[in-house]
N, C-alpha and C. Protein backbone atom coordinates (compact mmCIF):
# COMPACT_ATOMS: atom_id res chain seq x y z
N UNK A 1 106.31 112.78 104.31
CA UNK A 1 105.58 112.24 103.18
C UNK A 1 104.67 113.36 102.67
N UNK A 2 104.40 113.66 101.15
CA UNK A 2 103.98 114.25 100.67
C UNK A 2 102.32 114.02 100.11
N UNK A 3 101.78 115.05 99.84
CA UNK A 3 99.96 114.56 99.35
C UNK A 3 100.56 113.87 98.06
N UNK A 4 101.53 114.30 97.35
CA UNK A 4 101.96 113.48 96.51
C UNK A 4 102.04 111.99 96.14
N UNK A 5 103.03 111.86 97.37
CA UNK A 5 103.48 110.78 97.86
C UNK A 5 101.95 109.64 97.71
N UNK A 6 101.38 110.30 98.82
CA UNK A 6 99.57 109.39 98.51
C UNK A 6 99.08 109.03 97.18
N UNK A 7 99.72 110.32 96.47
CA UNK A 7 98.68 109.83 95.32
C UNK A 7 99.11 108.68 94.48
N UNK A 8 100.68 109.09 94.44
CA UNK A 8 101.48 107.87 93.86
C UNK A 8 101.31 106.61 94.25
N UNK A 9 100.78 106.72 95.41
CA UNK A 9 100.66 104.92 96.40
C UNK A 9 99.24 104.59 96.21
N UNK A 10 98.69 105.37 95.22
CA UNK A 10 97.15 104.87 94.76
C UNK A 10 96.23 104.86 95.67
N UNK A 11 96.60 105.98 97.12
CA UNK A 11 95.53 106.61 98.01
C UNK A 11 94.63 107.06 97.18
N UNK A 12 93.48 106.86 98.06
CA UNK A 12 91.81 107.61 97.40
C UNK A 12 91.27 109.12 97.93
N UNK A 13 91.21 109.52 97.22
CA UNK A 13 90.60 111.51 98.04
C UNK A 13 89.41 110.87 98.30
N UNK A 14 89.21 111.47 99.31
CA UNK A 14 87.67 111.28 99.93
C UNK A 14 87.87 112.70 100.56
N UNK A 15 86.25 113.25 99.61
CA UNK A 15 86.08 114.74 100.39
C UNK A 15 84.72 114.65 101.25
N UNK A 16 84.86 115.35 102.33
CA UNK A 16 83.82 115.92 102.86
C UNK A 16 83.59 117.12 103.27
N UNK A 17 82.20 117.70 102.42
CA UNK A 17 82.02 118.89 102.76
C UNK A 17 80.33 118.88 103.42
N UNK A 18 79.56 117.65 103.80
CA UNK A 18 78.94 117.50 104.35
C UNK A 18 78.50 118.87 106.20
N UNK A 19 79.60 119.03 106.58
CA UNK A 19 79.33 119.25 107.87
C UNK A 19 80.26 120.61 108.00
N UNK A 20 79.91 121.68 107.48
CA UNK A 20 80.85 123.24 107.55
C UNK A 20 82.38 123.43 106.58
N UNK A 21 82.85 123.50 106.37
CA UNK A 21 84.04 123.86 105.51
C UNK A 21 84.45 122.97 104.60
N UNK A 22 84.31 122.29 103.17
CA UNK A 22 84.67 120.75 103.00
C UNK A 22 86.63 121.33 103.06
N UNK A 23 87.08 119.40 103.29
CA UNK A 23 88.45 119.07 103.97
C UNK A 23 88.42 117.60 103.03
N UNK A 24 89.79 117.41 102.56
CA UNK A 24 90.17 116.14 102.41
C UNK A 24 91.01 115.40 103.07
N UNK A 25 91.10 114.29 102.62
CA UNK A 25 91.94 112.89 103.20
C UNK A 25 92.05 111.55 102.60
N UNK A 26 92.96 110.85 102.73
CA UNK A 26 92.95 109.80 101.83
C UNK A 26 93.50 108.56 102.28
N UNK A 27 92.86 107.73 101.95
CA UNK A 27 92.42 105.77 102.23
C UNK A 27 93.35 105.33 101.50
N UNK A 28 93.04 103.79 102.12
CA UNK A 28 93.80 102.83 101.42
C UNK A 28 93.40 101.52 101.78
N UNK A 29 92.37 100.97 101.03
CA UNK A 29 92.11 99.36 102.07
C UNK A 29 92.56 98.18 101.39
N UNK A 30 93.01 97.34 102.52
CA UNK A 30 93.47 96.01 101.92
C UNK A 30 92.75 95.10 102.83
N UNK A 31 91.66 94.52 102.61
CA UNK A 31 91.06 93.78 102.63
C UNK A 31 90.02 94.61 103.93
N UNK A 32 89.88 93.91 105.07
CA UNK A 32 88.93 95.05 105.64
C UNK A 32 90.24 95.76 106.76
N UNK A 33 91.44 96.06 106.43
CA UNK A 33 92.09 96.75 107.09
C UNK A 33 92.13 98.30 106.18
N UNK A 34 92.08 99.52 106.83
CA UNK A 34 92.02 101.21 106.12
C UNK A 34 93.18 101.48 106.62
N UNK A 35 94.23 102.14 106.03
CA UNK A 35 95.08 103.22 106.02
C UNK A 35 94.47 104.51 105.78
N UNK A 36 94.37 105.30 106.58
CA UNK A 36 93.90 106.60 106.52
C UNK A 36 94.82 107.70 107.23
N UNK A 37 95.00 109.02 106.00
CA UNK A 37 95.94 109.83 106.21
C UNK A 37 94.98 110.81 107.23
N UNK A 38 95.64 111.92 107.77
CA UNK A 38 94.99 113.37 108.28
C UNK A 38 94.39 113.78 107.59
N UNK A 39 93.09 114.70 107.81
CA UNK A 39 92.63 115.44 106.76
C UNK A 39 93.23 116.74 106.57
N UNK A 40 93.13 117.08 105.09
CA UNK A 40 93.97 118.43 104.87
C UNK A 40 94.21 119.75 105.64
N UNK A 41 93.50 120.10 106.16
CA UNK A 41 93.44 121.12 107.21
C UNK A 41 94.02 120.84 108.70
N UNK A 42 94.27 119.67 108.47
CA UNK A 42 95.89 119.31 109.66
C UNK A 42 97.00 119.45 109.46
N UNK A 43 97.23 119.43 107.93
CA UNK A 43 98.37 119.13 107.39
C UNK A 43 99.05 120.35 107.61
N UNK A 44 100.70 120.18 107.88
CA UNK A 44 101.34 121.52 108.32
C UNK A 44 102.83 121.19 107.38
N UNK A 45 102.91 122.61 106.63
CA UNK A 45 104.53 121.84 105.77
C UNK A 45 104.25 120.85 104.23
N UNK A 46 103.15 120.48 104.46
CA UNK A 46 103.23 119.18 103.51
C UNK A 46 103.56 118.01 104.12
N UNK A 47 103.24 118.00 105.06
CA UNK A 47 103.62 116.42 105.82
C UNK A 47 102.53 115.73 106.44
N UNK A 48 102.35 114.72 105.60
CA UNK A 48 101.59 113.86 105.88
C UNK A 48 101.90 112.87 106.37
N UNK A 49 100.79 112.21 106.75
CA UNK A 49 101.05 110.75 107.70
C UNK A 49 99.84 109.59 107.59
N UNK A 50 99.99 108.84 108.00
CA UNK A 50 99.41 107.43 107.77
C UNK A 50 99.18 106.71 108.79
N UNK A 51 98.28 106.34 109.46
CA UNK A 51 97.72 105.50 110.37
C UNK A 51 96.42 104.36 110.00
N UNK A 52 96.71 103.40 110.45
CA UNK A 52 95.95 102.37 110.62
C UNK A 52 94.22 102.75 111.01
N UNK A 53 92.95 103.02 110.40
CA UNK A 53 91.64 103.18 110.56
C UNK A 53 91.41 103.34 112.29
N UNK A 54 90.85 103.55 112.73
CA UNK A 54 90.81 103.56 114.21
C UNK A 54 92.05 103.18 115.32
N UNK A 55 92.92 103.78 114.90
CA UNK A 55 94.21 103.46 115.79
C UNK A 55 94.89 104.88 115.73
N UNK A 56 95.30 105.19 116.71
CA UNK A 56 96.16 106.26 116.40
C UNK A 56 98.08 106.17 116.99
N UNK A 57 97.44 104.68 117.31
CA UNK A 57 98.87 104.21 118.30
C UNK A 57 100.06 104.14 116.75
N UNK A 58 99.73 103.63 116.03
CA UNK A 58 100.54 103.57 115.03
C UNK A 58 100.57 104.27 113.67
N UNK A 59 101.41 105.58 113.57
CA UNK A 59 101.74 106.54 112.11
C UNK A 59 102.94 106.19 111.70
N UNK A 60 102.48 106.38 110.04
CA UNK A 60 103.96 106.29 108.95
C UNK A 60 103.73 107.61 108.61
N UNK A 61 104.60 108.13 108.76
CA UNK A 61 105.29 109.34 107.80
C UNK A 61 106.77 109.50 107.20
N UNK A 62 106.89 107.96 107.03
CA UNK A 62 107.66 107.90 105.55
C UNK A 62 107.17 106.72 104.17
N UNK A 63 107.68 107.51 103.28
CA UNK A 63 106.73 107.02 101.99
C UNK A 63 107.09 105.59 102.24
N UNK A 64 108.12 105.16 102.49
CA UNK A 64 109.63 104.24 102.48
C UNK A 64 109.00 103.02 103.38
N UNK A 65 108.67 103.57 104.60
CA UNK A 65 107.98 102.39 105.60
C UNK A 65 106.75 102.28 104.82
N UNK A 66 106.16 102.70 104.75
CA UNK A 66 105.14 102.62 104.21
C UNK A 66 104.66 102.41 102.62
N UNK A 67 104.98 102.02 101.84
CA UNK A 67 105.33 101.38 101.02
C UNK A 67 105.89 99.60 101.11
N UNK A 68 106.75 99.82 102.54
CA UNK A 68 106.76 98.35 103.03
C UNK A 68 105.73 97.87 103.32
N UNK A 69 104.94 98.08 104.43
CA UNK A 69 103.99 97.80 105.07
C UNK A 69 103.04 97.41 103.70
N UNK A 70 102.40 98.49 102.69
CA UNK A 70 101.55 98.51 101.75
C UNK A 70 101.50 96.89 100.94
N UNK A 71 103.56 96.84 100.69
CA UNK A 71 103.92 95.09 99.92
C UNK A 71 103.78 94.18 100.77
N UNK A 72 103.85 94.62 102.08
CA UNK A 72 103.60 93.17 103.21
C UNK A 72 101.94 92.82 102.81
N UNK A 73 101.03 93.75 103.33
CA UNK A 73 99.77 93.74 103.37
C UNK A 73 99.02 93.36 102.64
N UNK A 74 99.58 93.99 100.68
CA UNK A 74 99.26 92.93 99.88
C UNK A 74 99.54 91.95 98.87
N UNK A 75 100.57 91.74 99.25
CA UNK A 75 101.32 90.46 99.48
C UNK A 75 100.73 89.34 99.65
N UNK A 76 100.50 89.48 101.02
CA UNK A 76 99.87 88.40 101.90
C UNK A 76 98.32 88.26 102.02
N UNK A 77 97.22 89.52 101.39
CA UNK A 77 96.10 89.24 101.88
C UNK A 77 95.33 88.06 100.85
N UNK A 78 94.35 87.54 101.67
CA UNK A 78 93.79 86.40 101.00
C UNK A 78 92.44 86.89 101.15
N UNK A 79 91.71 86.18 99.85
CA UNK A 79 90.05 86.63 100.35
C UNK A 79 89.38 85.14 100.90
N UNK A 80 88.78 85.44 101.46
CA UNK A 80 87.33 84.34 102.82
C UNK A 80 86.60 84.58 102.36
């Protein structure tokens, strides 16, 4: 998956240059669940990936799954 790819899926840049070199990365929330990619200075190739906010048990690095996941998620979310 490409930085592309993110942008097309209506990921958010969030920079930080707060703390020595600024680096980006990019979100995605559906309701209080975050999709959050690597930040740029991980990235190797152009390949990005996608994990669930504090999880690292589960990455997408295809646009394809992920894009599923994105129509499941909001699809189904409801607001409380």
């Amino acid at each position: 998956m490409t930085e592309k790819d993110l942008l097309d899926l209506d990921f958010t840049r969030v920079v930080d240059d707060a703390n020595g070199p600024p680096y980006h990365y990019y979100t995605y929330d559906v309701g209080s669940l975050c999709l959050i990619s690597q930040a740029n200075d991980e990235v190797k190739n152009d390949e990005w990936y996608v994990e669930l906010f504090e999880s690292n048990t589960i990455r997408f690095t295809s646009r394809t799954e992920l894009e599923i996941l994105m129509a499941l998620l909001i699809n189904n979310y409801t607001e409380e």
